[in-house]
C-alpha atoms as a PDB file:
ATOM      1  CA  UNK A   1     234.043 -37.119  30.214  1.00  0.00           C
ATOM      2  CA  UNK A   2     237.714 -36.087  29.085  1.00  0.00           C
ATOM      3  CA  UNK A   3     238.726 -35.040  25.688  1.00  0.00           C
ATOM      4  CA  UNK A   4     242.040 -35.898  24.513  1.00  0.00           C
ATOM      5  CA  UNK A   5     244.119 -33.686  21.548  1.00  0.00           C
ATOM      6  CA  UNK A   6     247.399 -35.363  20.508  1.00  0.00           C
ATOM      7  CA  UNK A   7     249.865 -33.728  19.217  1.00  0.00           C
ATOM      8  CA  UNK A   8     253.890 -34.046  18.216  1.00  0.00           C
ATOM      9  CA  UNK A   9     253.863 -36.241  15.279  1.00  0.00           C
ATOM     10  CA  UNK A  10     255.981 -36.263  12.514  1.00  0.00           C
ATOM     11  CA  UNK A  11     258.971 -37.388  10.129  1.00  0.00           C
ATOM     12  CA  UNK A  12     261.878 -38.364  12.249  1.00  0.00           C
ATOM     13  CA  UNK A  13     264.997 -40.094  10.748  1.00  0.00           C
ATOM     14  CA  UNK A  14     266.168 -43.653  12.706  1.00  0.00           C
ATOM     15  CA  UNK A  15     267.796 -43.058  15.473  1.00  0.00           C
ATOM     16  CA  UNK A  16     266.233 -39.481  16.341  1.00  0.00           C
ATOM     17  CA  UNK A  17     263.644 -38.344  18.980  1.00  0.00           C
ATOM     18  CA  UNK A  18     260.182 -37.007  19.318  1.00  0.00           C
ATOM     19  CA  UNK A  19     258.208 -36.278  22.435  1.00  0.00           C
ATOM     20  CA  UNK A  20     254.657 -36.904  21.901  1.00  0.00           C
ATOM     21  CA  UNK A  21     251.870 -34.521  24.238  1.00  0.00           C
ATOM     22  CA  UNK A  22     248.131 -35.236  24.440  1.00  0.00           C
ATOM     23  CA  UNK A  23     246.265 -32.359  26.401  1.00  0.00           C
ATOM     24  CA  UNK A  24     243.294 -33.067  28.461  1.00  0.00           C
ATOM     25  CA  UNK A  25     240.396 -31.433  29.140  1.00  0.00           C
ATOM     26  CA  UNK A  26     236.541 -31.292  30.424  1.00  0.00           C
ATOM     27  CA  UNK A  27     237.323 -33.400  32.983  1.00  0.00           C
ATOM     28  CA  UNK A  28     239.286 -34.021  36.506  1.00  0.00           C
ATOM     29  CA  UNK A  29     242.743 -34.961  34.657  1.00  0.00           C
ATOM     30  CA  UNK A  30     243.621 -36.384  37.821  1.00  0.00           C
ATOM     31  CA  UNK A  31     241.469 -38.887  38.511  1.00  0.00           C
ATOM     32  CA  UNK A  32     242.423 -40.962  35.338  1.00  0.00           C
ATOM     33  CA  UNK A  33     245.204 -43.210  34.436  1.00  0.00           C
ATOM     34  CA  UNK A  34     246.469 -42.375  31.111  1.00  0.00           C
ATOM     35  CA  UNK A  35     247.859 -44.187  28.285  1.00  0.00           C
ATOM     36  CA  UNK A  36     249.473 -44.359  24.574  1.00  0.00           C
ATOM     37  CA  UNK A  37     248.824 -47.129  22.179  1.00  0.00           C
ATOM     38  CA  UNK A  38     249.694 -47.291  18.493  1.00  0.00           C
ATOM     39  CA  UNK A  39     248.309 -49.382  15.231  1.00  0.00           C
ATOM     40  CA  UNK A  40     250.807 -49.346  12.026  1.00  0.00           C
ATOM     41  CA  UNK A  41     249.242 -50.070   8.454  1.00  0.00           C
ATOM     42  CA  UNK A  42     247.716 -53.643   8.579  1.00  0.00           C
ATOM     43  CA  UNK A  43     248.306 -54.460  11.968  1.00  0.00           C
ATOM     44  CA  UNK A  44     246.376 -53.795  15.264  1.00  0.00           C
ATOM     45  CA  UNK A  45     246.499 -51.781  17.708  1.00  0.00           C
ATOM     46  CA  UNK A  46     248.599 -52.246  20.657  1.00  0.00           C
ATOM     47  CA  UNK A  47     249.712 -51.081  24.086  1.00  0.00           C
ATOM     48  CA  UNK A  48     252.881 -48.848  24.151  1.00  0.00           C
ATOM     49  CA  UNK A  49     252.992 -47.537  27.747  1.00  0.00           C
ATOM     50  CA  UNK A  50     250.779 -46.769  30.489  1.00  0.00           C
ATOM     51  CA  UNK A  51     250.922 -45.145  33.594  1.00  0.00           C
ATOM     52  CA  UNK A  52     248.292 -45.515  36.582  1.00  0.00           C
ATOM     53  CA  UNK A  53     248.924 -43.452  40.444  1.00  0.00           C
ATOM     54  CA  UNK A  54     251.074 -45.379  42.596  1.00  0.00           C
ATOM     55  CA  UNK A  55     252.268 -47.764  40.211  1.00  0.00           C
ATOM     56  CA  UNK A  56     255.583 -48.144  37.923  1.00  0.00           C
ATOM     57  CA  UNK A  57     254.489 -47.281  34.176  1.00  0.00           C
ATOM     58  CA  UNK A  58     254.436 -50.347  31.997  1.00  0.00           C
ATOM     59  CA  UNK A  59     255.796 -50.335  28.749  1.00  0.00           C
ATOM     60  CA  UNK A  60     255.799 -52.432  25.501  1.00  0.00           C
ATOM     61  CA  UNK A  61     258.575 -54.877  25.485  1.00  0.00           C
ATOM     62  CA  UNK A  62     259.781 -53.624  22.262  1.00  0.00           C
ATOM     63  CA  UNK A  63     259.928 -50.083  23.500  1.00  0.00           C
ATOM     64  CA  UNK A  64     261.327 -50.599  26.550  1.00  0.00           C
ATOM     65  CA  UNK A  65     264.710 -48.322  27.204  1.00  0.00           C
ATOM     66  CA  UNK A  66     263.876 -46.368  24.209  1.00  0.00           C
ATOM     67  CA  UNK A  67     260.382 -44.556  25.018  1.00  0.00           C
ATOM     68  CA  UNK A  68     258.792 -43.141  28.494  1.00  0.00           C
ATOM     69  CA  UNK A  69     255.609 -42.242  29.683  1.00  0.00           C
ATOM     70  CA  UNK A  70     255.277 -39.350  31.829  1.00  0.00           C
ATOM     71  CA  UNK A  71     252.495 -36.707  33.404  1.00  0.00           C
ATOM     72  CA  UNK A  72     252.154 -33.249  34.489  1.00  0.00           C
ATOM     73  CA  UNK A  73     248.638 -32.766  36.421  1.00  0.00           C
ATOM     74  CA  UNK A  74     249.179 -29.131  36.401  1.00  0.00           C
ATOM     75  CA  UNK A  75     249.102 -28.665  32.588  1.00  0.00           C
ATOM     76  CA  UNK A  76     246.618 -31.714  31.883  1.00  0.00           C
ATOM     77  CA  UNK A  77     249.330 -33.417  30.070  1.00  0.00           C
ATOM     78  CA  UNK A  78     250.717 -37.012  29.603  1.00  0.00           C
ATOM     79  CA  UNK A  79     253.594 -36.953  27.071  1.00  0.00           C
ATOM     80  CA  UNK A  80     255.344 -39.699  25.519  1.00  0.00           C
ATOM     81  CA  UNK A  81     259.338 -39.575  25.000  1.00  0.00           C
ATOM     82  CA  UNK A  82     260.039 -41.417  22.166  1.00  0.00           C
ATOM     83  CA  UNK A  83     263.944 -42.039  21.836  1.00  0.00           C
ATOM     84  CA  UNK A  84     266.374 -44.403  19.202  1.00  0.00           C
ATOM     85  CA  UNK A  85     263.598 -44.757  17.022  1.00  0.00           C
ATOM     86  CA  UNK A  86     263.121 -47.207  14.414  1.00  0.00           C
ATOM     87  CA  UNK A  87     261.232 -47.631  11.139  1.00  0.00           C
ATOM     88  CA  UNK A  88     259.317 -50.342  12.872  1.00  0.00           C
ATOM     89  CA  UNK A  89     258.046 -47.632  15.535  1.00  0.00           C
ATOM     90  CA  UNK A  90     256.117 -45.724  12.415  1.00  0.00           C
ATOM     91  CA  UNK A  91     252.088 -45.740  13.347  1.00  0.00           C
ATOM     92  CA  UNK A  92     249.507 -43.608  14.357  1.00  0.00           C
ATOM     93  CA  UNK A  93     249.870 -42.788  17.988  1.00  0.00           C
ATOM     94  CA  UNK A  94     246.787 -42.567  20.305  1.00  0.00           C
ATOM     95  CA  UNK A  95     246.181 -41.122  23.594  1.00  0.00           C
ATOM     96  CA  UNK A  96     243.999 -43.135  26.157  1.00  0.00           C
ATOM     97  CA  UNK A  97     242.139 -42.577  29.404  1.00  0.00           C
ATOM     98  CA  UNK A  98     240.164 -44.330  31.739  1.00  0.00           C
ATOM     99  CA  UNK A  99     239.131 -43.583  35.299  1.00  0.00           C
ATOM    100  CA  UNK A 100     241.094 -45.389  38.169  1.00  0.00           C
ATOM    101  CA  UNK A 101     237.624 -47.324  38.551  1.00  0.00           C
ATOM    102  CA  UNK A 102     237.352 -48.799  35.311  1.00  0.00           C
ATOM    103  CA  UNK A 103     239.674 -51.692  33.622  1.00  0.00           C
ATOM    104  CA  UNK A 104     239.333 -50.732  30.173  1.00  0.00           C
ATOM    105  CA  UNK A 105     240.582 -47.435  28.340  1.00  0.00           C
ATOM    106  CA  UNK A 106     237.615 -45.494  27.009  1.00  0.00           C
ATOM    107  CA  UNK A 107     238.086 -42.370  26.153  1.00  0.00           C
ATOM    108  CA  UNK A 108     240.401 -41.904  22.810  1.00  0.00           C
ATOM    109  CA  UNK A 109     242.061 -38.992  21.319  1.00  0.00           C
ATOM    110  CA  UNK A 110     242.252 -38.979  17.045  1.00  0.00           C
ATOM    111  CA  UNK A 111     245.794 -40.020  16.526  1.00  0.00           C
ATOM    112  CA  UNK A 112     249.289 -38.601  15.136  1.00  0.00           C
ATOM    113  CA  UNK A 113     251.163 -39.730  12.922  1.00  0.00           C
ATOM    114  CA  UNK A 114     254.765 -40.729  13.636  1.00  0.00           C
ATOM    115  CA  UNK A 115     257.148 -41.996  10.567  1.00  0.00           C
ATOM    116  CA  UNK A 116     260.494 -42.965  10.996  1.00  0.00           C
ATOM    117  CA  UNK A 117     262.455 -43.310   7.946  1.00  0.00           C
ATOM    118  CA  UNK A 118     265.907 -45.700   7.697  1.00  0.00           C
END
């Protein structure tokens, strides 16, 4: 089973950047496809990008452009670039895995926050 740490959150003003990381370990990093979701006060949680082997990333319509999903095997990483942000991008931020065999995402890390401010 892989354990996920998140890290990268923080204040950012509209229009700035962060870049989001979310280590791995305990497990063959390769052999799952990775994901980032996000839930903002009152709402649920949703789908912001997610990456499986051999396939294009999929992204969030409304981040589309502006955030991108990315990997590094050697370092157990997936990062998330977050670019132009906007106040409506301000939510915790959680790191997903599953393995290639399974449909759902099981395995969660505990969040960061990110708050943009207008």
């Amino acid at each position: 089973q892989v354990q996920l740490v998140e890290s990268g959150g923080g204040l950012v003003q509209a229009g700035g950047s962060l870049r989001l990381s979310c280590a791995a370990s305990g497990s063959t990093f390769s052999s799952y496809a990775m994901g980032w979701f996000r839930q903002a006060p009152g709402k649920q949680r949703e789908m912001v990008a997610t990456e499986t082997r051999g396939y294009t990333p999929h992204y969030a319509d409304s981040v589309k452009g502006r955030f991108t999903i990315s990997r590094d095997n050697t370092k157990n990483t997936v990062y998330l670039q977050m670019n132009s942000l906007k106040p409506e991008d301000t939510a915790v931020y959680y790191c997903a895995a599953r393995l290639f065999s399974v449909a759902e995402f099981r395995t969660w890390g505990q969040g960061t926050q990110v708050t943009v401010s207008s």
